[in-house]
PDB file of N, CA and C in Angstrom:
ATOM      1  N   UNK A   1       0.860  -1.168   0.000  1.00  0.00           N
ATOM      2  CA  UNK A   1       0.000   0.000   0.000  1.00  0.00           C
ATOM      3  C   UNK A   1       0.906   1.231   0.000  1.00  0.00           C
ATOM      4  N   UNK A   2       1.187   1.917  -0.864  1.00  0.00           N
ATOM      5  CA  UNK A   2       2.390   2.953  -1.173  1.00  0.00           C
ATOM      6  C   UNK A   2       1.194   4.220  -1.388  1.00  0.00           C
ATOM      7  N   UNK A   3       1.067   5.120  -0.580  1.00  0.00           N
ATOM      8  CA  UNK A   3       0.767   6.197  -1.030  1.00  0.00           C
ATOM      9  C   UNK A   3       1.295   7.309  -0.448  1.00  0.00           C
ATOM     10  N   UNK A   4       1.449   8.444  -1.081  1.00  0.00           N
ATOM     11  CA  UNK A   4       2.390   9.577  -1.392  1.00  0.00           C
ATOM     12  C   UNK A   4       1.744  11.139  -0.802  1.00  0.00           C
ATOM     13  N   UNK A   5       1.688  11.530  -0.404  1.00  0.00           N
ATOM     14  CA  UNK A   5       1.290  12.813   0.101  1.00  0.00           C
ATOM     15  C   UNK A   5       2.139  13.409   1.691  1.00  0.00           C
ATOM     16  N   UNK A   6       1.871  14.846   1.637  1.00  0.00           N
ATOM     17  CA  UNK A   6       2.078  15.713   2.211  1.00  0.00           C
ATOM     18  C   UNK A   6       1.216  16.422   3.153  1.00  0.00           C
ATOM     19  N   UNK A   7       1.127  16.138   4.681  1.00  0.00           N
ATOM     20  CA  UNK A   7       2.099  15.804   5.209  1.00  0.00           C
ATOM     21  C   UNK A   7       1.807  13.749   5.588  1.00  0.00           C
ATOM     22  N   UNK A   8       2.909  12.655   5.935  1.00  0.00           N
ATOM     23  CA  UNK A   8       3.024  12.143   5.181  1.00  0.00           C
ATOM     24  C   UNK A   8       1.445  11.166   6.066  1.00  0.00           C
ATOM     25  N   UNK A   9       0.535  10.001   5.310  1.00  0.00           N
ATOM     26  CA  UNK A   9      -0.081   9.326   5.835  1.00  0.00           C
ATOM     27  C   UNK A   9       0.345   8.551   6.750  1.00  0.00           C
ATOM     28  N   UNK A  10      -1.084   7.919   7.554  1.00  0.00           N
ATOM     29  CA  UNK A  10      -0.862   7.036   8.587  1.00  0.00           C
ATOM     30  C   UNK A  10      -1.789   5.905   8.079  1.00  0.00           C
ATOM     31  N   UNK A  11      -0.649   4.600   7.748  1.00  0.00           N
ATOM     32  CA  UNK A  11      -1.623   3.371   7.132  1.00  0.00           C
ATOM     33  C   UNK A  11      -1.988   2.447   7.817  1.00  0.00           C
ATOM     34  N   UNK A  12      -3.370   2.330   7.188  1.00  0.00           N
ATOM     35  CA  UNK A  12      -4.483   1.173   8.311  1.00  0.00           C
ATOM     36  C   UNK A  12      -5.126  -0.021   7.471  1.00  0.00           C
ATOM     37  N   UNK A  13      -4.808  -1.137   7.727  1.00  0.00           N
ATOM     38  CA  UNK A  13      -5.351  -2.154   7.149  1.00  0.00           C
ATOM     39  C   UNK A  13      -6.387  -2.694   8.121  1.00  0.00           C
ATOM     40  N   UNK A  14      -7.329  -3.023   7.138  1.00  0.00           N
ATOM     41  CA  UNK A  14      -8.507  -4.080   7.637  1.00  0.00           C
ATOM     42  C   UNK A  14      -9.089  -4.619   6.711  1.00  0.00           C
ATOM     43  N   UNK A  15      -9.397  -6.114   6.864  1.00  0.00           N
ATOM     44  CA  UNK A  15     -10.040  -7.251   6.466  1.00  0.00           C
ATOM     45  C   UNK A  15     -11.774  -6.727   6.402  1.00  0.00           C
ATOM     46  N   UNK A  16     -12.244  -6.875   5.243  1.00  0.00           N
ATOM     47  CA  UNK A  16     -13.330  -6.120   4.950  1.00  0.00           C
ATOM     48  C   UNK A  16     -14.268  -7.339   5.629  1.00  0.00           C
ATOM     49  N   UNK A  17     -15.278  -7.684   6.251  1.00  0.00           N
ATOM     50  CA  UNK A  17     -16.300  -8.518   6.888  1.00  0.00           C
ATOM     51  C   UNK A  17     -15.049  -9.566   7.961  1.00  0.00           C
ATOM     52  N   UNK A  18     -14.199  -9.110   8.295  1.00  0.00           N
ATOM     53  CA  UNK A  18     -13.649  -9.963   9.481  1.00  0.00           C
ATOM     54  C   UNK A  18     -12.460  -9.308   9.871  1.00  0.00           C
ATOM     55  N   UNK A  19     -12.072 -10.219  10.184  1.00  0.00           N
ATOM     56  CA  UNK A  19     -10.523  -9.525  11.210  1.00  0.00           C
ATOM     57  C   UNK A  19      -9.570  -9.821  10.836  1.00  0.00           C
ATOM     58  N   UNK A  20      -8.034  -9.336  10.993  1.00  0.00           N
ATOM     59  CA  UNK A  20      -6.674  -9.854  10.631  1.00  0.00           C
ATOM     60  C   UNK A  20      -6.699 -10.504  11.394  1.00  0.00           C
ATOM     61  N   UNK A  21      -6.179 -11.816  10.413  1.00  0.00           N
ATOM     62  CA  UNK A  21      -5.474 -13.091  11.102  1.00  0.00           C
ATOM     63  C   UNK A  21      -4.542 -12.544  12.621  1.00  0.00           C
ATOM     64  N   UNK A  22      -4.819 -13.274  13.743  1.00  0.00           N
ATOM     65  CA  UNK A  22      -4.585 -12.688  14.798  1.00  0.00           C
ATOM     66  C   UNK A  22      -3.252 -13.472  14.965  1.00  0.00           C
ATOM     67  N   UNK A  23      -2.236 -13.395  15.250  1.00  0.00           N
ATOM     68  CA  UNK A  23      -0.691 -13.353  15.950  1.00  0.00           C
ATOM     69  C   UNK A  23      -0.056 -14.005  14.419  1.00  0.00           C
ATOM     70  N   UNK A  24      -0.874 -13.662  13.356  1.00  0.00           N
ATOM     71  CA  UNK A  24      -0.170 -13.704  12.024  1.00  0.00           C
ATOM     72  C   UNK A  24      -0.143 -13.145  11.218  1.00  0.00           C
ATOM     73  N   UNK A  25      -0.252 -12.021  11.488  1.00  0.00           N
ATOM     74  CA  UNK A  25      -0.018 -10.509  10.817  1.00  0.00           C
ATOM     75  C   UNK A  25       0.881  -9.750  11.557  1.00  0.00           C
ATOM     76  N   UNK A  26       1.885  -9.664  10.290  1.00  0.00           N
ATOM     77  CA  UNK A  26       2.761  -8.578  10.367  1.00  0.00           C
ATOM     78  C   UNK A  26       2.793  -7.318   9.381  1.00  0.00           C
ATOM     79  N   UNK A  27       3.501  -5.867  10.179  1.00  0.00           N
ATOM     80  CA  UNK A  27       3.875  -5.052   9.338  1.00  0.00           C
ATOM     81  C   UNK A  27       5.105  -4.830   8.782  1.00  0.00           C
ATOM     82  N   UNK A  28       5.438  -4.456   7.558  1.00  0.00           N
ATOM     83  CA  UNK A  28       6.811  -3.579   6.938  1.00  0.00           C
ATOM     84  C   UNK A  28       6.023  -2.300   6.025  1.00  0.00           C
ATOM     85  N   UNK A  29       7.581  -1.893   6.430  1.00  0.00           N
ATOM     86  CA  UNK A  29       8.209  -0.446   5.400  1.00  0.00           C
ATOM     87  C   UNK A  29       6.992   0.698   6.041  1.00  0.00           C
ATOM     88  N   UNK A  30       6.923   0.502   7.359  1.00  0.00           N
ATOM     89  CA  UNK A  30       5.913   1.797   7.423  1.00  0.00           C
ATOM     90  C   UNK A  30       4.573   1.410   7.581  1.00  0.00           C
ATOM     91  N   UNK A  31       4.088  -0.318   7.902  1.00  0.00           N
ATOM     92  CA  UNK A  31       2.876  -0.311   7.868  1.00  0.00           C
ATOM     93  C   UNK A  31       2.331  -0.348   6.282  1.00  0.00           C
ATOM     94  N   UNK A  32       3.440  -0.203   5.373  1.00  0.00           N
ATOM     95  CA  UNK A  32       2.799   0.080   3.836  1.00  0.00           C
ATOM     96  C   UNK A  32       2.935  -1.200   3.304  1.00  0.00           C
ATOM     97  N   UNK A  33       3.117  -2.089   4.096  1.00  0.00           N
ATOM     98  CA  UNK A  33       3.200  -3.877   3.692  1.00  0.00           C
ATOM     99  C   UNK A  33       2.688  -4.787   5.002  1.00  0.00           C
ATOM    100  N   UNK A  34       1.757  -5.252   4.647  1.00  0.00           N
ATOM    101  CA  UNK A  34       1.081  -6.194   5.582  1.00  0.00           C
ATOM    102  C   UNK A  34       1.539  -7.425   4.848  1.00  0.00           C
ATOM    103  N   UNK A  35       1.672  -8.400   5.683  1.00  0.00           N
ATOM    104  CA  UNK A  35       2.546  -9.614   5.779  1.00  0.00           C
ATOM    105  C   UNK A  35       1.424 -10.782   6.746  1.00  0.00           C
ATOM    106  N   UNK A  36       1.095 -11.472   5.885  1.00  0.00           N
ATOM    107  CA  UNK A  36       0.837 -12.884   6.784  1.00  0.00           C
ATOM    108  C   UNK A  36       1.249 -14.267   6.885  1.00  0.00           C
ATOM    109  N   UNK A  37       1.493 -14.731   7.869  1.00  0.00           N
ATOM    110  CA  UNK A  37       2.444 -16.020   7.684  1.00  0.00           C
ATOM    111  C   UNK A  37       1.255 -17.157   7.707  1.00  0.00           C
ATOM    112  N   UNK A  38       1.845 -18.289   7.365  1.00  0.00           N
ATOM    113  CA  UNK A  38       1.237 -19.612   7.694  1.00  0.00           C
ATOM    114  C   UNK A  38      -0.523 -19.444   7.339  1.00  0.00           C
ATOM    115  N   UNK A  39      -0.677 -19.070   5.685  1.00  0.00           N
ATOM    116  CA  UNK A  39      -1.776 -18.785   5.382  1.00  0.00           C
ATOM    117  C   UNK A  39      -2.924 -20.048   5.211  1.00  0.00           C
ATOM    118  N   UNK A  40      -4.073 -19.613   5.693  1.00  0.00           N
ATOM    119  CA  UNK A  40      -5.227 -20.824   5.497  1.00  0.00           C
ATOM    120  C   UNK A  40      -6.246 -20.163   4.242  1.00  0.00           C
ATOM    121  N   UNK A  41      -6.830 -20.822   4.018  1.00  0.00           N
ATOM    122  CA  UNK A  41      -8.014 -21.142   3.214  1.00  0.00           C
ATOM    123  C   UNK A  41      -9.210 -19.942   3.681  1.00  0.00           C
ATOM    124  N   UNK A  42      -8.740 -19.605   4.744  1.00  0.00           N
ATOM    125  CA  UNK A  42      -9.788 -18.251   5.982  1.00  0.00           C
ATOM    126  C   UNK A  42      -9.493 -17.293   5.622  1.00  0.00           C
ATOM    127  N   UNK A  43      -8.111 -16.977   5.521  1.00  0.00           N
ATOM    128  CA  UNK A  43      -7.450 -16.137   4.818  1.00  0.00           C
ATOM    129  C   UNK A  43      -8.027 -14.982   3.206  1.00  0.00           C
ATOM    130  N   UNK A  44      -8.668 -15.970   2.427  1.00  0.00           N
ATOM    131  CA  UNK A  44      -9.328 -15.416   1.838  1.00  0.00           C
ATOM    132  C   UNK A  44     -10.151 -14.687   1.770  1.00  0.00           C
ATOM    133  N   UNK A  45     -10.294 -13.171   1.005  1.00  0.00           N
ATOM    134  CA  UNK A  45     -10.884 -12.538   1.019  1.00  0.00           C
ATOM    135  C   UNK A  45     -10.237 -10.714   0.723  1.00  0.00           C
ATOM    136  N   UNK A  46     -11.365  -9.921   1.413  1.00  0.00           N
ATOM    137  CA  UNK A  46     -10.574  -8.319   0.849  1.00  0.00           C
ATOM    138  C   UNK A  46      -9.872  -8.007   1.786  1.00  0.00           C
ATOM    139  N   UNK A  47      -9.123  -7.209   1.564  1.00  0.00           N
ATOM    140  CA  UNK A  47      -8.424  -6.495   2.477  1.00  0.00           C
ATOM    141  C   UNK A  47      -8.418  -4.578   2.044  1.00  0.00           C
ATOM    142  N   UNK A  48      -8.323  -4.009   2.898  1.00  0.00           N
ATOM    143  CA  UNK A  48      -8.469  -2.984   2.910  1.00  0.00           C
ATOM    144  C   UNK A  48      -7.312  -2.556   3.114  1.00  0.00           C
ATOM    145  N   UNK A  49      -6.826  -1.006   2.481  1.00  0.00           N
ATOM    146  CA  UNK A  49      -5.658  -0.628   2.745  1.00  0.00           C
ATOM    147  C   UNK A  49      -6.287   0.980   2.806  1.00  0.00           C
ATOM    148  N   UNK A  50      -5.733   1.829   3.905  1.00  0.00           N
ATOM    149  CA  UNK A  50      -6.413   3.105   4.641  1.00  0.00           C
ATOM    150  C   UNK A  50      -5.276   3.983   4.357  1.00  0.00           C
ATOM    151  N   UNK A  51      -4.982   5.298   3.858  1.00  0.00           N
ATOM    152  CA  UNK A  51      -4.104   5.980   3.786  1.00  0.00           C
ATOM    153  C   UNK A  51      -4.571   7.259   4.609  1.00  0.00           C
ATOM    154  N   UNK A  52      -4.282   8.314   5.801  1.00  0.00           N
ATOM    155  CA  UNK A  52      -4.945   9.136   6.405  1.00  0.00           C
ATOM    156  C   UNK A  52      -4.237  10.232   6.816  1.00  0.00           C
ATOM    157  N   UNK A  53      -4.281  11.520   6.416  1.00  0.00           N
ATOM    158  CA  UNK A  53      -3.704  12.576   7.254  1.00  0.00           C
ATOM    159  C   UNK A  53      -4.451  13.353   7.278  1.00  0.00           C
ATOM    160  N   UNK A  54      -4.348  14.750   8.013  1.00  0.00           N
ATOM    161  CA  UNK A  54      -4.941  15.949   8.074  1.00  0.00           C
ATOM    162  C   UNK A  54      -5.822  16.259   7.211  1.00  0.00           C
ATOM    163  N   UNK A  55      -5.308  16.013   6.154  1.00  0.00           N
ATOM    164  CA  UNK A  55      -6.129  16.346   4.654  1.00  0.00           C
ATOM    165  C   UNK A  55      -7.230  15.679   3.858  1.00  0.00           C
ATOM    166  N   UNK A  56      -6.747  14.075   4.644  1.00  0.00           N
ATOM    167  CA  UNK A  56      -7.531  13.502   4.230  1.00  0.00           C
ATOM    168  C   UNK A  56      -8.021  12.108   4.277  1.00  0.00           C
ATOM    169  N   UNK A  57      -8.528  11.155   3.289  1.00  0.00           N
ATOM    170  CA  UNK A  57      -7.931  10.121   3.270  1.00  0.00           C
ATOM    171  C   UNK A  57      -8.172   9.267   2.106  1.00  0.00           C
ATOM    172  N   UNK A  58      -7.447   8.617   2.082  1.00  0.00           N
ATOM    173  CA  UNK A  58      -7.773   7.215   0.688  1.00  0.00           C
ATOM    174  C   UNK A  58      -7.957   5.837   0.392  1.00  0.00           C
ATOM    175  N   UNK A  59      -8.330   5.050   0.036  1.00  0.00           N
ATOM    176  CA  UNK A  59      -8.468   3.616   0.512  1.00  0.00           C
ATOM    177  C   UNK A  59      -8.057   2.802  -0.990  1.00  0.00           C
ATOM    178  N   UNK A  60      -7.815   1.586  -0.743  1.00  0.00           N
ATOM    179  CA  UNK A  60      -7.955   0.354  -2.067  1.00  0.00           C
ATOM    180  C   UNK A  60      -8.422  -0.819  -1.147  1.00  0.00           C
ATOM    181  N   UNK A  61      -8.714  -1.040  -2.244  1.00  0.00           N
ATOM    182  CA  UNK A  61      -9.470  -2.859  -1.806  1.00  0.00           C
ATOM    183  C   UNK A  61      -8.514  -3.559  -3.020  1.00  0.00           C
ATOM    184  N   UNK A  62      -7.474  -4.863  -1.902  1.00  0.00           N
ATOM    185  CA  UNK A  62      -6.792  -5.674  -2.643  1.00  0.00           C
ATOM    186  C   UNK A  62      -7.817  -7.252  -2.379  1.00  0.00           C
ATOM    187  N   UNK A  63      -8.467  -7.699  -3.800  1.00  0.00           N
ATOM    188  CA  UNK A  63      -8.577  -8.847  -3.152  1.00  0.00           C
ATOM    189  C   UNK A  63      -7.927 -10.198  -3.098  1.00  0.00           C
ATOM    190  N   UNK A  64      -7.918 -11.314  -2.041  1.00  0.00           N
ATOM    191  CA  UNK A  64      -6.911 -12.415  -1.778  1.00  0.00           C
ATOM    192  C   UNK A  64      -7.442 -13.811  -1.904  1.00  0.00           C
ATOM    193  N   UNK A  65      -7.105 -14.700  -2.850  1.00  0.00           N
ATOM    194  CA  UNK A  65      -7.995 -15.751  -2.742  1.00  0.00           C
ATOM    195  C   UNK A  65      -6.464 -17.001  -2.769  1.00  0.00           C
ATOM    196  N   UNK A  66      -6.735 -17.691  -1.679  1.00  0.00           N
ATOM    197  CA  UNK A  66      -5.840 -18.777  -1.230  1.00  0.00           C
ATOM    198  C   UNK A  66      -6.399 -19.815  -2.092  1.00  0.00           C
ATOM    199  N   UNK A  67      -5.402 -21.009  -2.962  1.00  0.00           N
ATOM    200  CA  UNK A  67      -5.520 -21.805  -3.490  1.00  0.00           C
ATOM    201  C   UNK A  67      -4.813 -22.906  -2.548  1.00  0.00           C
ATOM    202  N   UNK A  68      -5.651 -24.224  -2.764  1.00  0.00           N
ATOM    203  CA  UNK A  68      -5.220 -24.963  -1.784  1.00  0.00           C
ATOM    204  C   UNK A  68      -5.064 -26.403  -2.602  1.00  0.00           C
ATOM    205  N   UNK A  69      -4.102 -27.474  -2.840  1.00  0.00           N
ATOM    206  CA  UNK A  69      -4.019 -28.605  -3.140  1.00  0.00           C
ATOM    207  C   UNK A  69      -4.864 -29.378  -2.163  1.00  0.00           C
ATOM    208  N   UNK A  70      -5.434 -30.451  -3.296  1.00  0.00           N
ATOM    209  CA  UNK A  70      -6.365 -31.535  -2.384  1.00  0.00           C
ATOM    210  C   UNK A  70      -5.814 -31.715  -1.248  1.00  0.00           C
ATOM    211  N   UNK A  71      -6.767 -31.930  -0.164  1.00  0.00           N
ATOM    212  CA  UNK A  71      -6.749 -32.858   1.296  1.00  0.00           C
ATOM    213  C   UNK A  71      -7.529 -33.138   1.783  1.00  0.00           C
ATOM    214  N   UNK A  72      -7.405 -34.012   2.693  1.00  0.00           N
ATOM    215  CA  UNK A  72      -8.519 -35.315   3.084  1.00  0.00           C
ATOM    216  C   UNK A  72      -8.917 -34.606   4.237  1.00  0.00           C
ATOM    217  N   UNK A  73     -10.351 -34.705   3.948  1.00  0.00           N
ATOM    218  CA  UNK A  73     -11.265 -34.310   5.466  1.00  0.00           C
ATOM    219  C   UNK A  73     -11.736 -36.029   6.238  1.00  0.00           C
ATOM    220  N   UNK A  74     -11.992 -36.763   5.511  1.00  0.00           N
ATOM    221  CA  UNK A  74     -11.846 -38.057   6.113  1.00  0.00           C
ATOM    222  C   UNK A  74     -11.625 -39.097   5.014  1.00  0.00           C
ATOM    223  N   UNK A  75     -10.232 -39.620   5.433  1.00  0.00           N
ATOM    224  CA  UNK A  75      -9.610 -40.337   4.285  1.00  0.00           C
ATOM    225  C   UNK A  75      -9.866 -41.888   4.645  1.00  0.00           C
ATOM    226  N   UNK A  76     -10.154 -42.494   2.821  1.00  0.00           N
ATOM    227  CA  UNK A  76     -10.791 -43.338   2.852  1.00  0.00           C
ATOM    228  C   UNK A  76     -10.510 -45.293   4.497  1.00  0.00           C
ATOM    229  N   UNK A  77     -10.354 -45.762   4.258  1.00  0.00           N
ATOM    230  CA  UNK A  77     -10.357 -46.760   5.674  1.00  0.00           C
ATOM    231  C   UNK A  77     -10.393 -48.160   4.686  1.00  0.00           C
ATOM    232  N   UNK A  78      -9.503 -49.278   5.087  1.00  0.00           N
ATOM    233  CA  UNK A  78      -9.599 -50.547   4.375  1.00  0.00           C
ATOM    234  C   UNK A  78     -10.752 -51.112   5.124  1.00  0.00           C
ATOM    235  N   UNK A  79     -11.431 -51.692   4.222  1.00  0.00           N
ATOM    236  CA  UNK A  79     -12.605 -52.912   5.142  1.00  0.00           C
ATOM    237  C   UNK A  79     -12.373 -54.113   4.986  1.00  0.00           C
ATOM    238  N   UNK A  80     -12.399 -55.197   5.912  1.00  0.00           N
ATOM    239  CA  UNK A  80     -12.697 -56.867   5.799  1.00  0.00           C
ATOM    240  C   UNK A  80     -13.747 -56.792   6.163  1.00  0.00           C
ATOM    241  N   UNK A  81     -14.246 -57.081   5.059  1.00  0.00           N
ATOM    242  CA  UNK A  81     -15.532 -58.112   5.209  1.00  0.00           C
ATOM    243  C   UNK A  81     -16.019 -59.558   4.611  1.00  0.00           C
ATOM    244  N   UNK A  82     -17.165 -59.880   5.172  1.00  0.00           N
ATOM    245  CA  UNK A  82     -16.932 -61.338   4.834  1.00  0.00           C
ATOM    246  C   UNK A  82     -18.387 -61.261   4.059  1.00  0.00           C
ATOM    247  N   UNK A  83     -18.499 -62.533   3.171  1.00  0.00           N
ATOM    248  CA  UNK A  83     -19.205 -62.675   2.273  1.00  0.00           C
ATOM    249  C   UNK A  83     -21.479 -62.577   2.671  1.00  0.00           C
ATOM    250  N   UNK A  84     -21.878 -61.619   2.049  1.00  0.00           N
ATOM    251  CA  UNK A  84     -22.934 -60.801   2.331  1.00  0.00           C
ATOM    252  C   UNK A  84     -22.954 -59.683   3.280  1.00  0.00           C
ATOM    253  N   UNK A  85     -22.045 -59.452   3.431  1.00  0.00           N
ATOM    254  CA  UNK A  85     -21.847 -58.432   4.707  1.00  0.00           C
ATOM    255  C   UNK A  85     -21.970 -57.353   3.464  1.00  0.00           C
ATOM    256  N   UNK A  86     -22.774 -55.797   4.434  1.00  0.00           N
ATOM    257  CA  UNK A  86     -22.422 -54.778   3.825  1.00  0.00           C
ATOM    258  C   UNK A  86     -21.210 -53.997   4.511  1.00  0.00           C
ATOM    259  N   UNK A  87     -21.040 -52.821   3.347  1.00  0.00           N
ATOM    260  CA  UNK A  87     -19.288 -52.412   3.691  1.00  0.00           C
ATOM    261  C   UNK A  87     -20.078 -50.635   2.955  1.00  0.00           C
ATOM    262  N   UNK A  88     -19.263 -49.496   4.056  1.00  0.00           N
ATOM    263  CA  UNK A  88     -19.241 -48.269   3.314  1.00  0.00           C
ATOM    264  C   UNK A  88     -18.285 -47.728   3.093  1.00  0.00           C
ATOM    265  N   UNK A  89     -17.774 -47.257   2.151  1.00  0.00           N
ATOM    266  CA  UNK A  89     -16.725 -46.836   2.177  1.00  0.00           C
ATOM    267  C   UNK A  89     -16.505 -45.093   1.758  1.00  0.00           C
ATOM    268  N   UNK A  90     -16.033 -44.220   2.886  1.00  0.00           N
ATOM    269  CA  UNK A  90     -16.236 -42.898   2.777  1.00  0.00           C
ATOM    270  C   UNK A  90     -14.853 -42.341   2.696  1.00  0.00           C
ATOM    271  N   UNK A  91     -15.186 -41.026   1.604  1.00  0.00           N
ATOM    272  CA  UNK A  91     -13.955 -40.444   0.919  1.00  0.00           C
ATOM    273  C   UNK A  91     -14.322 -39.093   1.221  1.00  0.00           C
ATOM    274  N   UNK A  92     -13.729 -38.038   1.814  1.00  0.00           N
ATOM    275  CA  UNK A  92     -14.393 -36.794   1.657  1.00  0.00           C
ATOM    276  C   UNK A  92     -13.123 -35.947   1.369  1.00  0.00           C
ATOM    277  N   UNK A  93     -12.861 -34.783   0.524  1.00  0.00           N
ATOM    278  CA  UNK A  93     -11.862 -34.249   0.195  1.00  0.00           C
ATOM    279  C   UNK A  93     -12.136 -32.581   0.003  1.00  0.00           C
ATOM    280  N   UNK A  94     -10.827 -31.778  -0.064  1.00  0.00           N
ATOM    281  CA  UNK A  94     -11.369 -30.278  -0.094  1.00  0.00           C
ATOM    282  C   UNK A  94     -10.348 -29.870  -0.950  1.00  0.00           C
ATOM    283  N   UNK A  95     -10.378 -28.924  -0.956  1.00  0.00           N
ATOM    284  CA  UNK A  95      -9.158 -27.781  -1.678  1.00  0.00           C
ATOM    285  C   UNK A  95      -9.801 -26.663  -2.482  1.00  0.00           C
ATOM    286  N   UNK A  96      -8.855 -25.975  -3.292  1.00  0.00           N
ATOM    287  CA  UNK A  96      -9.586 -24.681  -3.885  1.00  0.00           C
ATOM    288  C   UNK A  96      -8.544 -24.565  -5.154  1.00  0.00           C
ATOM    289  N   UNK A  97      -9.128 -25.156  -6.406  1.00  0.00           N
ATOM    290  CA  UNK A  97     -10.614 -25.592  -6.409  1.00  0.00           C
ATOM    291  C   UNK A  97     -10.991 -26.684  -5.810  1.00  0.00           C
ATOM    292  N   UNK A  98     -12.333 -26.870  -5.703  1.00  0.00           N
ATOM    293  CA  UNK A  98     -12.685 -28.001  -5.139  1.00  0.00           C
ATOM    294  C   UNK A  98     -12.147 -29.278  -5.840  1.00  0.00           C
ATOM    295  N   UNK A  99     -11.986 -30.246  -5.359  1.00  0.00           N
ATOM    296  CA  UNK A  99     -11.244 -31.122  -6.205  1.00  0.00           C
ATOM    297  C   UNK A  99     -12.482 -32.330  -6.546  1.00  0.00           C
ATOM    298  N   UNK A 100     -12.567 -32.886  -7.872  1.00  0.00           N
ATOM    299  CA  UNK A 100     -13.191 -34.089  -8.004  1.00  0.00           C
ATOM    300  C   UNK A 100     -12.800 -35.698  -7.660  1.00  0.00           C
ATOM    301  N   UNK A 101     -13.591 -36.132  -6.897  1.00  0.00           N
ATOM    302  CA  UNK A 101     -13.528 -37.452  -6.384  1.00  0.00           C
ATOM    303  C   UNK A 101     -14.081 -38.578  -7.428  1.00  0.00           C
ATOM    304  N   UNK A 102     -13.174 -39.379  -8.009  1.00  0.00           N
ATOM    305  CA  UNK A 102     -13.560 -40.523  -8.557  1.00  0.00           C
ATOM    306  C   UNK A 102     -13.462 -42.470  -7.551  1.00  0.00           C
ATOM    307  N   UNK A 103     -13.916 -43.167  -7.786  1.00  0.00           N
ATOM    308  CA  UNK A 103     -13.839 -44.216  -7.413  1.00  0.00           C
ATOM    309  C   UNK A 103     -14.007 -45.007  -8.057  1.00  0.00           C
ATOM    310  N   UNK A 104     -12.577 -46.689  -7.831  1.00  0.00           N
ATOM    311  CA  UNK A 104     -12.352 -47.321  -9.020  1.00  0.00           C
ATOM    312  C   UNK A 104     -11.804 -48.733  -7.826  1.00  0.00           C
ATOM    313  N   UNK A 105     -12.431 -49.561  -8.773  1.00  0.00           N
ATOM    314  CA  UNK A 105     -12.517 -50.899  -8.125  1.00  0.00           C
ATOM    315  C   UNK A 105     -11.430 -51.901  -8.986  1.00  0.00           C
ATOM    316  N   UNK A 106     -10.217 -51.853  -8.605  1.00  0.00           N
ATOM    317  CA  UNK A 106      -9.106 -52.491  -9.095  1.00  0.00           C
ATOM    318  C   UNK A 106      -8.731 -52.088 -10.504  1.00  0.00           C
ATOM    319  N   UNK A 107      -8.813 -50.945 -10.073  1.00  0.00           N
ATOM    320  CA  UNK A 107      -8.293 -49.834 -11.017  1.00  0.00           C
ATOM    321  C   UNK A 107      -9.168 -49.646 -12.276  1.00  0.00           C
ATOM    322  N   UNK A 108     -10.046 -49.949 -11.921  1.00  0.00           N
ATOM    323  CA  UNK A 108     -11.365 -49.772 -12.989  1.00  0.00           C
ATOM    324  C   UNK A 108     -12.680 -48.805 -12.788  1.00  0.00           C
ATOM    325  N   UNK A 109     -12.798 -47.630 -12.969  1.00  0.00           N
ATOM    326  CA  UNK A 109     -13.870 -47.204 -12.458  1.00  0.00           C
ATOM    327  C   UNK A 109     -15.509 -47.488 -12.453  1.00  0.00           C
ATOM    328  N   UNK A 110     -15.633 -47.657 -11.914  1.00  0.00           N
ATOM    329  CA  UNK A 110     -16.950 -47.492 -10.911  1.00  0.00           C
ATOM    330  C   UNK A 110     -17.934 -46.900 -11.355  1.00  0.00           C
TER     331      UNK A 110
END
């Protein structure tokens, strides 16, 4: 967030409908660089950048969208079972994009 005036601003970030990530937000160069570590999927969204002096003030909206490789919200489980028995077998997965789930029965799909 670089802005230029006389005499000089005081910069304010905020997360437009929530809050900065709390003990993972940092500032540089003046507050004119917000920094977050160890980003989640929550993470996403606007951010606001506030420029303010005497004179006045100015804003931008940067927006942030976290991409995430597949992962297992509950990963699948081997079953023994024995003959007429029923068996379920649950796969649930996330990421961004959402990722598609196929299923394949000795390497043959399903």
């Amino acid at each position: 967030c670089f802005c230029f005036s006389r005499p000089t601003p005081v910069i304010r970030w905020i997360k437009e409908g929530g809050e900065l990530p709390a003990n993972r937000t940092f500032f540089e160069n003046f507050k004119k660089t917000l920094k977050i570590i160890d980003v989640s999927e929550a993470d996403s969204g606007n951010y606001k950048c506030i420029a303010r002096n005497v004179l006045g003030s100015v804003h931008h909206v940067i927006s942030v969208t976290v991409k995430a490789a597949p992962y297992w919200i509950t990963a699948p489980r081997n079953l023994v079972l024995s003959p007429g028995e029923d068996g379920t077998l649950i796969c649930r997965a996330n990421g961004n994009p959402k990722p598609s789930i196929s299923w394949l029965a000795n390497g043959v799909p399903i």
